[in-house]
Protein backbone atom coordinates (compact mmCIF):
# COMPACT_ATOMS: atom_id res chain seq x y z
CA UNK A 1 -133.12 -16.21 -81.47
CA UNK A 2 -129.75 -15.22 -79.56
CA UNK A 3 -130.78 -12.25 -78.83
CA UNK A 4 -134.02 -13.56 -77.38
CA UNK A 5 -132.13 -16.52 -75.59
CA UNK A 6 -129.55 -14.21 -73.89
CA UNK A 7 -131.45 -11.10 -73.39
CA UNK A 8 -134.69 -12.16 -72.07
CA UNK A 9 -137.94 -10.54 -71.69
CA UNK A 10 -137.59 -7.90 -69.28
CA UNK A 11 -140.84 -8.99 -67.63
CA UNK A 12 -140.16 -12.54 -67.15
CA UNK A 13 -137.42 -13.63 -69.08
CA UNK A 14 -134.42 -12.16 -67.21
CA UNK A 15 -133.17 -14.52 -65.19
CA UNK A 16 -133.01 -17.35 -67.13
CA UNK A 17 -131.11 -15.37 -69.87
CA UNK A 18 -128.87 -14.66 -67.56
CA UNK A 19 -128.49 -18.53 -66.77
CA UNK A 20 -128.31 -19.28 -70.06
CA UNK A 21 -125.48 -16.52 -70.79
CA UNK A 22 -123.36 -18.32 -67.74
CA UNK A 23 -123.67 -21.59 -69.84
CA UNK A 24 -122.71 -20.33 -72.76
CA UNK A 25 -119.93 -18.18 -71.51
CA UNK A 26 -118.82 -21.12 -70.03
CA UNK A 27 -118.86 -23.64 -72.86
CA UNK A 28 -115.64 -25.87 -73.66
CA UNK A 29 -113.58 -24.49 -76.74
CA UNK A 30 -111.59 -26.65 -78.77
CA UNK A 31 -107.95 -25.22 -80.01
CA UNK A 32 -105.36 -26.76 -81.87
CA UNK A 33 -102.33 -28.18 -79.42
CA UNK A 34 -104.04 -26.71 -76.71
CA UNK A 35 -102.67 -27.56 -73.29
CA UNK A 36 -104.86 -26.40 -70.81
CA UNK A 37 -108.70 -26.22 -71.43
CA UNK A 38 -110.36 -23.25 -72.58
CA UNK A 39 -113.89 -21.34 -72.91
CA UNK A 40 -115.66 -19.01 -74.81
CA UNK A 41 -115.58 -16.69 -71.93
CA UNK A 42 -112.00 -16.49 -72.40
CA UNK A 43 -111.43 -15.91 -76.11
CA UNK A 44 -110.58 -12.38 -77.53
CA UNK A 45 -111.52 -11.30 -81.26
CA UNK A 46 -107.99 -11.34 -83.19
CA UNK A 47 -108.71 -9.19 -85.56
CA UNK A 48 -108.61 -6.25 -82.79
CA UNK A 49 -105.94 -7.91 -80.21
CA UNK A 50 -103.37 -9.70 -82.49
CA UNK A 51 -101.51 -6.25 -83.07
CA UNK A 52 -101.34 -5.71 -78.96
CA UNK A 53 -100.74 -9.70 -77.92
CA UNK A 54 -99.37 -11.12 -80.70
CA UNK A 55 -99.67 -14.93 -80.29
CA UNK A 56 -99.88 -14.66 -76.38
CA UNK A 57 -103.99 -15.18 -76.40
CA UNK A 58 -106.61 -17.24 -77.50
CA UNK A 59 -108.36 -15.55 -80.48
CA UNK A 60 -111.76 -16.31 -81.98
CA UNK A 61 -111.38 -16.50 -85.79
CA UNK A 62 -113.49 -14.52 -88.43
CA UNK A 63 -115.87 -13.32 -86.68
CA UNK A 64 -118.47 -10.67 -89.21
CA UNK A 65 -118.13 -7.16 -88.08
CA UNK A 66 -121.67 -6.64 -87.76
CA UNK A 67 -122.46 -4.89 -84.91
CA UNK A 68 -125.35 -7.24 -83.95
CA UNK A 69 -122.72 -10.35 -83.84
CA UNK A 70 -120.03 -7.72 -82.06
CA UNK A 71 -122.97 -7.30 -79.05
CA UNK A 72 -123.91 -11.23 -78.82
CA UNK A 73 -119.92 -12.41 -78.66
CA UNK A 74 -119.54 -9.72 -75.84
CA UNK A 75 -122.49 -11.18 -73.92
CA UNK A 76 -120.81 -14.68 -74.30
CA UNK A 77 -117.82 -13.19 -72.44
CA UNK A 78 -115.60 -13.03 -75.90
CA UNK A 79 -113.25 -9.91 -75.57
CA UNK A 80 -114.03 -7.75 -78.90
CA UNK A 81 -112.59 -4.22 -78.00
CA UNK A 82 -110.21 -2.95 -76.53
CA UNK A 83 -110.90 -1.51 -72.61
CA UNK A 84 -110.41 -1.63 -69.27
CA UNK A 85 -112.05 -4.97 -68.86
CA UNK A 86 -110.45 -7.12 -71.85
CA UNK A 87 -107.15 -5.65 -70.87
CA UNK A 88 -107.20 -7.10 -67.37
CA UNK A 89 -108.66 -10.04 -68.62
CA UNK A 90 -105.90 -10.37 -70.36
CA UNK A 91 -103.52 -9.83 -67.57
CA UNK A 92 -105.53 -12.60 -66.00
CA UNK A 93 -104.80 -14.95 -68.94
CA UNK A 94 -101.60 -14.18 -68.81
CA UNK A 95 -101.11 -14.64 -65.24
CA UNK A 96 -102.83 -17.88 -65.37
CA UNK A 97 -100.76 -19.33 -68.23
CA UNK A 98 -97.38 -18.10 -67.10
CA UNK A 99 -96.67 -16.18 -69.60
CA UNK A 100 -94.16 -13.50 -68.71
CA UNK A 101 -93.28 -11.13 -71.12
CA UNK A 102 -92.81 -7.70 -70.01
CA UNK A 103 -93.06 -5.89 -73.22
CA UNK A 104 -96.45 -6.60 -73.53
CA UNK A 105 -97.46 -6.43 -69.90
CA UNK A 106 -96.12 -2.76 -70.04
CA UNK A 107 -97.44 -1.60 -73.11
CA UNK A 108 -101.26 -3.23 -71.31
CA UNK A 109 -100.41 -1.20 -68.26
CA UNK A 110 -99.90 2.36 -70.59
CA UNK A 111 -103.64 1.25 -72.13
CA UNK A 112 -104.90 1.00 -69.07
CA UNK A 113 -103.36 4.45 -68.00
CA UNK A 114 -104.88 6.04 -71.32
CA UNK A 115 -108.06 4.48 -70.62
CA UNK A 116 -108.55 5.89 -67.21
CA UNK A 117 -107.35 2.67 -64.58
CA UNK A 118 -107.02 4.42 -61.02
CA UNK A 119 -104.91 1.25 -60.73
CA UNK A 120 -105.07 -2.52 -58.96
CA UNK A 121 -106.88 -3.17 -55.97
CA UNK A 122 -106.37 -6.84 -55.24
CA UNK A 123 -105.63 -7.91 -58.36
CA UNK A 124 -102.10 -9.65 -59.01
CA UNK A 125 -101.19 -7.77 -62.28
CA UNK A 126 -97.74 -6.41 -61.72
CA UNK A 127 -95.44 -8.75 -63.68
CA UNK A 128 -91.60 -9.16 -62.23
CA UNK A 129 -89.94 -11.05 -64.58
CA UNK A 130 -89.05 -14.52 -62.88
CA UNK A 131 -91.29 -14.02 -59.97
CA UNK A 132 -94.47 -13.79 -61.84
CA UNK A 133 -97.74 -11.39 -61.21
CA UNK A 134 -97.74 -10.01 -57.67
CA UNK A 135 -99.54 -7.56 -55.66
CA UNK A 136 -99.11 -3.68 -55.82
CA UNK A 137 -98.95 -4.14 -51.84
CA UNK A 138 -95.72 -6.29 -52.98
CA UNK A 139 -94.04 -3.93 -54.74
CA UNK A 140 -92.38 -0.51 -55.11
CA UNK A 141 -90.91 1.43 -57.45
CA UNK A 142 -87.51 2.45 -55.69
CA UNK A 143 -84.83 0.25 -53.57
CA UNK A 144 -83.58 0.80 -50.20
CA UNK A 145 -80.86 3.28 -50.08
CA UNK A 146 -78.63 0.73 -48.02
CA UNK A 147 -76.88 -2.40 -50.57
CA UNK A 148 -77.84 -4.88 -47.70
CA UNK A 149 -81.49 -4.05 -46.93
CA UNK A 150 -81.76 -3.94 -50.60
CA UNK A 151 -81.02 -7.43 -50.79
CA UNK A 152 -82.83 -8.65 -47.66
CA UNK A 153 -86.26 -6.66 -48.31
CA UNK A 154 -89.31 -8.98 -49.56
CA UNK A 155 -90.30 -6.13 -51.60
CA UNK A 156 -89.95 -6.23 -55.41
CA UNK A 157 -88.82 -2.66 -57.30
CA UNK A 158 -90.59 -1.96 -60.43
CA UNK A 159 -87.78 0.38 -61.15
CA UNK A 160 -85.93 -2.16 -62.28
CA UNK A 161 -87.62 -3.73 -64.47
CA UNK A 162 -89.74 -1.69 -66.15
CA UNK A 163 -87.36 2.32 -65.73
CA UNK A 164 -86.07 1.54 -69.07
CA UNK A 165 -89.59 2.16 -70.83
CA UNK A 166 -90.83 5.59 -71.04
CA UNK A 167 -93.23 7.88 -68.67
CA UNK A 168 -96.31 6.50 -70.60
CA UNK A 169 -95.26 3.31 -68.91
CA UNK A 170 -93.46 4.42 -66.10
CA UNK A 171 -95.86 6.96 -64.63
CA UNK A 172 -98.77 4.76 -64.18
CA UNK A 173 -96.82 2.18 -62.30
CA UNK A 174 -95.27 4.77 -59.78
CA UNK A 175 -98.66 5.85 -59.20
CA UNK A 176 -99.69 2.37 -58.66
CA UNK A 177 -97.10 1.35 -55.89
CA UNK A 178 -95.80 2.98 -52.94
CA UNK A 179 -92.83 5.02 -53.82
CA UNK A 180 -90.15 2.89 -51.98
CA UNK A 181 -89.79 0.94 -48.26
CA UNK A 182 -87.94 3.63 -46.78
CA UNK A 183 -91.88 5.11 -45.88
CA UNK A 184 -92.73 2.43 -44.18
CA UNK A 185 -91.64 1.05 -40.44
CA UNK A 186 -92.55 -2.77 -41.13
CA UNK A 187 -90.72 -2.76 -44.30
CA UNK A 188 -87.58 -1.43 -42.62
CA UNK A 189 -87.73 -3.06 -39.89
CA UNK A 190 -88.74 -6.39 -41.12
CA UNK A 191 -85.54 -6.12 -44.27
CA UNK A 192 -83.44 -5.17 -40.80
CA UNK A 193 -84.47 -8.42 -39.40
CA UNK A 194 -83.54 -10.41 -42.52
CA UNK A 195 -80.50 -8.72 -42.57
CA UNK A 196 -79.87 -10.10 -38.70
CA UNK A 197 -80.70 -13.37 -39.48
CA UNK A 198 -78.22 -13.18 -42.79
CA UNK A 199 -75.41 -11.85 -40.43
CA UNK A 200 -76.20 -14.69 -37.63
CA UNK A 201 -76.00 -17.41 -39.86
CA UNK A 202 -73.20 -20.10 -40.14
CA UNK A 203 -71.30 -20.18 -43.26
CA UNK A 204 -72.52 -23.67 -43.34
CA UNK A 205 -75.87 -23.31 -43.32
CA UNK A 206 -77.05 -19.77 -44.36
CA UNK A 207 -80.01 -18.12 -43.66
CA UNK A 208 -82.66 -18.49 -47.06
CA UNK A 209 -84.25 -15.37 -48.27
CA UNK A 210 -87.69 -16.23 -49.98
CA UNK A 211 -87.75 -15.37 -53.49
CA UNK A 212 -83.73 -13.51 -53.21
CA UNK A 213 -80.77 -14.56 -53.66
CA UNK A 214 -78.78 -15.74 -50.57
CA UNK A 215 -76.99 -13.27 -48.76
CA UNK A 216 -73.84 -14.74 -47.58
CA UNK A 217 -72.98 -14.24 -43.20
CA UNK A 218 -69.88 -12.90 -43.48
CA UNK A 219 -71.17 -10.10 -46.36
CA UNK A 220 -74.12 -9.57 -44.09
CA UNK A 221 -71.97 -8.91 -41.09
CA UNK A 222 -69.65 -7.14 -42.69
CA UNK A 223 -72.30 -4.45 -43.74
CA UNK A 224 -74.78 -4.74 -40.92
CA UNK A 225 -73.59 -1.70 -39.16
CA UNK A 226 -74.00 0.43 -41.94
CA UNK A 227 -77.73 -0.97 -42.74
CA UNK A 228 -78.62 -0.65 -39.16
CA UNK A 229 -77.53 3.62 -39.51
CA UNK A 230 -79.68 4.18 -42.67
CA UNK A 231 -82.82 2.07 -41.20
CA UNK A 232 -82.78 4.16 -37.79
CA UNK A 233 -82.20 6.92 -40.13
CA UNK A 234 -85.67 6.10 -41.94
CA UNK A 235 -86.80 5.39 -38.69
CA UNK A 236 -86.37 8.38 -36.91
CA UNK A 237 -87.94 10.30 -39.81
CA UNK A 238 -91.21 8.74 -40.04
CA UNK A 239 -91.60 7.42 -36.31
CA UNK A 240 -90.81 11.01 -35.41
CA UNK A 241 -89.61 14.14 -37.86
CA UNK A 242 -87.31 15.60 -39.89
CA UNK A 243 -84.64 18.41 -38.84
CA UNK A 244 -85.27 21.24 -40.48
CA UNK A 245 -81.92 23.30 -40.87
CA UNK A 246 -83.09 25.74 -37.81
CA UNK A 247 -82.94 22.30 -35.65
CA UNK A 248 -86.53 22.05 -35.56
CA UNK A 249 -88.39 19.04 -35.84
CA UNK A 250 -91.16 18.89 -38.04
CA UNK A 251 -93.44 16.03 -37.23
CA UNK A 252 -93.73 13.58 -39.01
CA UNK A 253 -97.84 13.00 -40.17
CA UNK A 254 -97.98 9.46 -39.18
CA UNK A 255 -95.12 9.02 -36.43
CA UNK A 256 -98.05 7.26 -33.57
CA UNK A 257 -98.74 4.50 -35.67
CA UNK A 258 -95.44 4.16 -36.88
CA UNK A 259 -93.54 4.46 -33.45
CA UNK A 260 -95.99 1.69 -32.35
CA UNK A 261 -94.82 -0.81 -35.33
CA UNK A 262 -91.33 0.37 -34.46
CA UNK A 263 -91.18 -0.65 -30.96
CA UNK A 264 -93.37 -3.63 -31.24
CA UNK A 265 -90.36 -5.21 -33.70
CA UNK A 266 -87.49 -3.80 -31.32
CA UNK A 267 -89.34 -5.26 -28.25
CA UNK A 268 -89.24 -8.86 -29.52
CA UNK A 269 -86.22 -8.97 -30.65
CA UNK A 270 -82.66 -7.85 -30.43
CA UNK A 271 -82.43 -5.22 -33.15
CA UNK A 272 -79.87 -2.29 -32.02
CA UNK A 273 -76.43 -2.76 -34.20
CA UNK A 274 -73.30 -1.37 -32.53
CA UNK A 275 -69.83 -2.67 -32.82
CA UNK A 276 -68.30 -5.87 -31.68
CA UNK A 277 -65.72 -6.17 -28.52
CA UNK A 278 -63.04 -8.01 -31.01
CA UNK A 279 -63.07 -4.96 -33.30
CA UNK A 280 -64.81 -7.15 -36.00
CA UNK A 281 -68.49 -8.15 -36.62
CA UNK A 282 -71.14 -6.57 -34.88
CA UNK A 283 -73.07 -6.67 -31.71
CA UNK A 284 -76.90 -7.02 -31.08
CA UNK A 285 -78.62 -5.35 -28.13
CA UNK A 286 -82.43 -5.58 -26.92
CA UNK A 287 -83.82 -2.19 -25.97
CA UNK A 288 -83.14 -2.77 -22.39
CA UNK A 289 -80.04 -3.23 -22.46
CA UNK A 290 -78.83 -0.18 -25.14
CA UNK A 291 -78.25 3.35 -23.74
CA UNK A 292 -78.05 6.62 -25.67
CA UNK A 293 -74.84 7.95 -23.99
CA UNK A 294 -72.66 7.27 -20.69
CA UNK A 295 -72.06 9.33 -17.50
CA UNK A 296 -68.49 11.03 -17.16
CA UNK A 297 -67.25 8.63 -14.44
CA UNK A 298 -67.53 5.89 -17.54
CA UNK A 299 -65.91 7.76 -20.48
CA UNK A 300 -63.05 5.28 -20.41
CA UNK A 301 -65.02 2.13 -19.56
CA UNK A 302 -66.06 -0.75 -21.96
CA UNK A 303 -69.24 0.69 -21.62
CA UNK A 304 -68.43 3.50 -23.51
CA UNK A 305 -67.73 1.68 -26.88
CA UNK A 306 -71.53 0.51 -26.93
CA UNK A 307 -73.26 4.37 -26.71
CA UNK A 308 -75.66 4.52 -29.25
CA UNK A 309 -74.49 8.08 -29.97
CA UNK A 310 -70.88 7.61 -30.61
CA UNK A 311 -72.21 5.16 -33.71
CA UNK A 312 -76.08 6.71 -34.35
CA UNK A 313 -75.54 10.35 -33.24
CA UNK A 314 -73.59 13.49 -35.27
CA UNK A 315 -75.79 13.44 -38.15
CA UNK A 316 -78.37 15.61 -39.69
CA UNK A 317 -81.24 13.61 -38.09
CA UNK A 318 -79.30 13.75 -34.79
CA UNK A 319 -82.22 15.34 -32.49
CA UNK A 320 -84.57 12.80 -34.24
CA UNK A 321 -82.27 9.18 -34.09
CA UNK A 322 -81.88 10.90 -29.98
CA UNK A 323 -85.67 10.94 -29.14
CA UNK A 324 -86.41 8.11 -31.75
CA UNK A 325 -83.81 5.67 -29.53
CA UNK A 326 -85.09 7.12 -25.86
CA UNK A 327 -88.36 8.00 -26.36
CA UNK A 328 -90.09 5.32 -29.25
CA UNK A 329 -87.94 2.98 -28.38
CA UNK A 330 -87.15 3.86 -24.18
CA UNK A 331 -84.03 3.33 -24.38
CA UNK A 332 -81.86 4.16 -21.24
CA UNK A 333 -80.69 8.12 -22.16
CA UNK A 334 -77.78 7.69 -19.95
CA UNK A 335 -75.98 5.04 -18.47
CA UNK A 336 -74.27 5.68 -14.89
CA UNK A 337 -71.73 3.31 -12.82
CA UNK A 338 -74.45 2.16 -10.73
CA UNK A 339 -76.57 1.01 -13.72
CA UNK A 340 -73.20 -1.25 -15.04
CA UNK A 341 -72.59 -2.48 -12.29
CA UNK A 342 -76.26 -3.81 -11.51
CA UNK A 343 -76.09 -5.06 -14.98
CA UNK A 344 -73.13 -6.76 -14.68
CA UNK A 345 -74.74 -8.52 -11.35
CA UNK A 346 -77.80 -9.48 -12.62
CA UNK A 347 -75.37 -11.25 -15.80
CA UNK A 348 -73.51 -13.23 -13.12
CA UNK A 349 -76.81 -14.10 -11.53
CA UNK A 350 -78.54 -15.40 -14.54
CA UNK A 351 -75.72 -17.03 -15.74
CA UNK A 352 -75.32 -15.11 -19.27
CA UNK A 353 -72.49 -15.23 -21.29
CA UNK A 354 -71.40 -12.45 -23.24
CA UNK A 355 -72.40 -14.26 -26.27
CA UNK A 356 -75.75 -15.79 -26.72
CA UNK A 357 -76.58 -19.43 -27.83
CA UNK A 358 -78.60 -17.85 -30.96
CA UNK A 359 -76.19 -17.02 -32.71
CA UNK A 360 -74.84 -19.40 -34.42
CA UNK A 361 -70.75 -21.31 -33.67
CA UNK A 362 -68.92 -19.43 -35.88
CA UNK A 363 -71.24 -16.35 -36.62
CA UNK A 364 -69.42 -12.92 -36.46
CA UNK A 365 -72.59 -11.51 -34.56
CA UNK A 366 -72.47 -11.24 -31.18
CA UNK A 367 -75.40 -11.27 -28.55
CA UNK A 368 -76.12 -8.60 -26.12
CA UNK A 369 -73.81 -6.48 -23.64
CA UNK A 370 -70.41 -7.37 -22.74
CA UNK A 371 -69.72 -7.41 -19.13
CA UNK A 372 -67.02 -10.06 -18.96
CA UNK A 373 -64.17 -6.99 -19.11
CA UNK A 374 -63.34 -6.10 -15.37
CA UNK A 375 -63.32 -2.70 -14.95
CA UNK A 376 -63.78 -0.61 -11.80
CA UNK A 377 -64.35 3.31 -11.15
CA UNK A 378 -61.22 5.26 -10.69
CA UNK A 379 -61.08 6.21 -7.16
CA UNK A 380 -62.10 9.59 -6.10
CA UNK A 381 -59.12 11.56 -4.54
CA UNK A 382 -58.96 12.67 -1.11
CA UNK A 383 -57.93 16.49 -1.03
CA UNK A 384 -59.81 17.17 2.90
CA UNK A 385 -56.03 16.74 4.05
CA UNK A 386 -54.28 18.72 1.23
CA UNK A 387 -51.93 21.83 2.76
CA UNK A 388 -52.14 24.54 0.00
CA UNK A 389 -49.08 26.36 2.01
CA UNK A 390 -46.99 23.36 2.07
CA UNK A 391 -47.32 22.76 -1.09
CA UNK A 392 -46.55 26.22 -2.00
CA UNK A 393 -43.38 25.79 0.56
CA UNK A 394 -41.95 22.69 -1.45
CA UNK A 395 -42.61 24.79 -4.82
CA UNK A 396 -40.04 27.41 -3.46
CA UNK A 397 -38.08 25.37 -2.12
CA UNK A 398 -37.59 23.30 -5.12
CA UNK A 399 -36.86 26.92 -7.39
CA UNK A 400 -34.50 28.03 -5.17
CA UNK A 401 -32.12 24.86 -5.34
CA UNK A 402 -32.22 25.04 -9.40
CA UNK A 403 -29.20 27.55 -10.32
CA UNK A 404 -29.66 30.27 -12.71
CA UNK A 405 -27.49 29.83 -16.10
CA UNK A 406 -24.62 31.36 -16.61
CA UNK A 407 -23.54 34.53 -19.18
CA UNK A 408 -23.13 32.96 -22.76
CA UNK A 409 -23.74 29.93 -25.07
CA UNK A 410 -25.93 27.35 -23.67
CA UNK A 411 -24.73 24.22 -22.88
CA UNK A 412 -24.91 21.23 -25.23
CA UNK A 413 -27.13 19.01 -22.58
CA UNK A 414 -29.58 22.17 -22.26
CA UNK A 415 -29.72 22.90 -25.61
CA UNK A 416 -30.85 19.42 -26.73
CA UNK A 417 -33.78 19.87 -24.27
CA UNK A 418 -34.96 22.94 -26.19
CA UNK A 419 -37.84 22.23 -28.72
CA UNK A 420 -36.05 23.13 -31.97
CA UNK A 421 -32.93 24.55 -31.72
CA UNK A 422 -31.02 25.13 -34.96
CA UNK A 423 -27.89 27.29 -33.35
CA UNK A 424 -26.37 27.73 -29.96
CA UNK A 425 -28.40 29.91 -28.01
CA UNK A 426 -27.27 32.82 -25.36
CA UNK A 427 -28.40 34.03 -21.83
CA UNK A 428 -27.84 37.32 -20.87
CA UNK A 429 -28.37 38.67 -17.13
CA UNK A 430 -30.75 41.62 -17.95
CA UNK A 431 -31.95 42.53 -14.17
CA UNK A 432 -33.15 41.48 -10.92
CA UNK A 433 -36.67 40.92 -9.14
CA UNK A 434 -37.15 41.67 -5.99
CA UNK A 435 -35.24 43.41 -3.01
CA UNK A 436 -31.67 42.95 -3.23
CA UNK A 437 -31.12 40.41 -0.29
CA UNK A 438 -33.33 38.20 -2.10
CA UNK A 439 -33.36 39.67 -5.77
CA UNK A 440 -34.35 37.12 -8.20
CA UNK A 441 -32.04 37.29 -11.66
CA UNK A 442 -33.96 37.87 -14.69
CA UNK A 443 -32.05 36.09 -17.95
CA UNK A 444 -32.89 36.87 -21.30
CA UNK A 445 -32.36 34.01 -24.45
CA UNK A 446 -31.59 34.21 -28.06
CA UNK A 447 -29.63 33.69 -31.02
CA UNK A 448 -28.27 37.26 -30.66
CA UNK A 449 -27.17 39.20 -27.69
CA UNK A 450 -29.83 41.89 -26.89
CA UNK A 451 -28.86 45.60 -26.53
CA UNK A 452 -28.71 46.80 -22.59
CA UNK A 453 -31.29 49.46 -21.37
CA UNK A 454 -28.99 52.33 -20.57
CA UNK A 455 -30.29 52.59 -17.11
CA UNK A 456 -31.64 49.42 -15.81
CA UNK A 457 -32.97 49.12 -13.15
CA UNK A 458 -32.46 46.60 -10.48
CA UNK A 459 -36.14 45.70 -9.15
């Protein structure tokens, strides 16, 4: 009669079996100290699923292992071997009932594996301990390289939960996820962002990281710097290549796309990290207002301090960060005296301080260029009126009116001016330059007297 009731008669009866299978599978099941309500669509056979779950389902009791009663508690949605299917559905149950116990969740996701799972699509069935089932879109298996991003990424890394089980467990999951955020420009530059807001925060109120611990402003700004060189690292290697050892770049397969996320976060907000004026904290810069390097005439400026290549540039990636900064990112390549001082104009014009009103009183971040220090070019010299003969004139006149030294030991006064002197040194006459009315004397200096030519001459 079950069989009739749920199967149907293929040439009528279809449809309403499969009606009547949704009621069933749906019907209320009563459990001992059960807390949330339960049906038979959701029970799993214990005799096969008690070894792999332990208390952590529902289980239908004593069920005869006839395979006729096997096939009608499967079409009433009971769970009765072990596959694809039950397992998730027992992820789901699981899930539901906030249950969290990663043991079992990774010994499901190795049966899986063995069964053939090509792995979640928008199921949540990755379990992080304390933050429940999530998306593989919200996870990877390895950190950030940088401490700070680390901290300040949404992302969740398998790899530490779940690296201390072995490759049966571990290999599915890395297959599952991407392999880490470093691969991916709104990941870095969205955990660079949180890491901004950590730094700008007041020690009073600081920024809140959803689902992470709270990264504290002055360990934020202490380490932004550093954060901001490994995410333009990652940066410049997918938004544009990797230097080979030859200094070639070879390009990287998705560097459009991800120059356009790149620039599209840098745009909006003030993103480039250099150092601050006091020597301490840090500095924020929108792309307009950064420059790769400085012209000549302002190697000793302020200006100077805030070149994206004295703090980006030098590295392995160096060709890469260059073009990923000018070129993804147009920012100025170099800055000349005319540019500062426009920029320093249009500051006084607009009214901008130095430091702007988002940051927070008290932050150690700092907003945007500094222009307050006065500094002016160093004036060209004028060399149209320079006499090469006078000067030449003065030279000789200047020689002539020092006197030679004299035969013998130097003189205390003469000898302190020498660079190291350990003994009293001696000048010896050896010849003249010259003609004779205006013969030069040639002296020679040492510890020792030197032996005399036997004929020397006198020019």
């Amino acid at each position: 009669y079950l069989q009739h009731v749920l199967v149907g008669e293929v040439s009528s009866g279809v449809q309403e079996a499969m009606l009547r299978k949704s009621w069933l599978r749906s019907l209320p099941v009563s459990r001992p100290n059960q807390q949330r309500p339960l049906a038979l669509e959701d029970l799993f056979l214990r005799e096969t699923f008690h070894s792999l779950a332990g208390q952590h389902l529902p289980y239908l009791f004593g069920a005869p292992e006839d395979p006729e009663v096997q096939s009608l508690l499967r079409s009433c949605g009971v769970s009765v071997s072990i596959d694809q299917q039950s397992l998730l559905k027992a992820l789901s149950y699981l899930k539901d009932h906030e249950v969290e116990d990663i043991g079992l969740a990774a010994t499901i996701y190795s049966e899986l594996h063995r069964l053939g799972f090509p792995g979640p699509d928008n199921q949540k069935i990755l379990l992080i301990p304390g933050q429940g089932y999530l998306h593989k879109g919200d996870c990877v298996w390895k950190p950030f390289t940088s401490q700070l991003l680390r901290r300040c990424c949404r992302l969740e890394v398998l790899s530490e939960h779940y690296s201390r089980f072995g490759p049966e467990v571990r290999g599915p999951l890395e297959s599952w996820v991407r392999a880490g955020p470093e691969g991916d420009a709104f990941e870095i530059c969205d955990a660079l962002k949180q890491a901004i807001l950590c730094a700008r925060a007041s020690m009073s109120k600081p920024h809140k990281l959803q689902g992470k611990p709270t990264v504290q402003p002055d360990e934020a700004a202490d380490e932004l710097l550093a954060a901001s060189k490994v995410a333009i690292a990652c940066l410049s290697r997918i938004c544009v290549g990797k230097v080979s050892e030859d200094g070639q770049i070879a390009r990287a397969e998705n560097e459009s796309n991800m120059g356009s996320v790149a620039f599209n976060n840098f745009v909006q907000h003030r993103m480039i990290v250099v150092p601050g004026s006091s020597g301490s904290g840090c500095r924020l810069l929108a792309m307009r207002e950064a420059f790769w390097t400085v012209a000549p005439e302002l190697s000793e400026s302020p200006a100077a301090a805030s070149s994206l290549q004295l703090h980006y540039g030098g590295g392995a990636q160096d060709l890469a960060v260059h073009e990923f900064f000018t070129q993804v990112l147009r920012v100025q390549p170099v800055l000349t005296v005319e540019d500062w001082q426009r920029m320093a104009r249009e500051q006084a014009v607009d009214g901008q301080d130095a430091y702007d009103d988002d940051a927070e009183e008290g932050s150690n971040v700092q907003e945007g260029l500094d222009l307050r220090q006065p500094w002016a070019p160093p004036a060209e010299q004028d060399l149209s009126t320079f006499d090469v003969g006078a000067a030449v004139n003065e030279a000789w006149r200047r020689v002539q009116a020092i006197p030679p030294p004299a035969d013998g030991p130097e003189a205390q006064e003469e000898q302190a001016q020498a660079s190291q002197p350990s003994r009293p040194r001696h000048w010896q006459r050896v010849g003249f330059v010259g003609e004779r009315r205006n013969a030069i004397p040639v002296f020679s200096v040492g510890d020792e007297f030197p032996p005399l030519p036997a004929n020397l001459p006198e020019h």
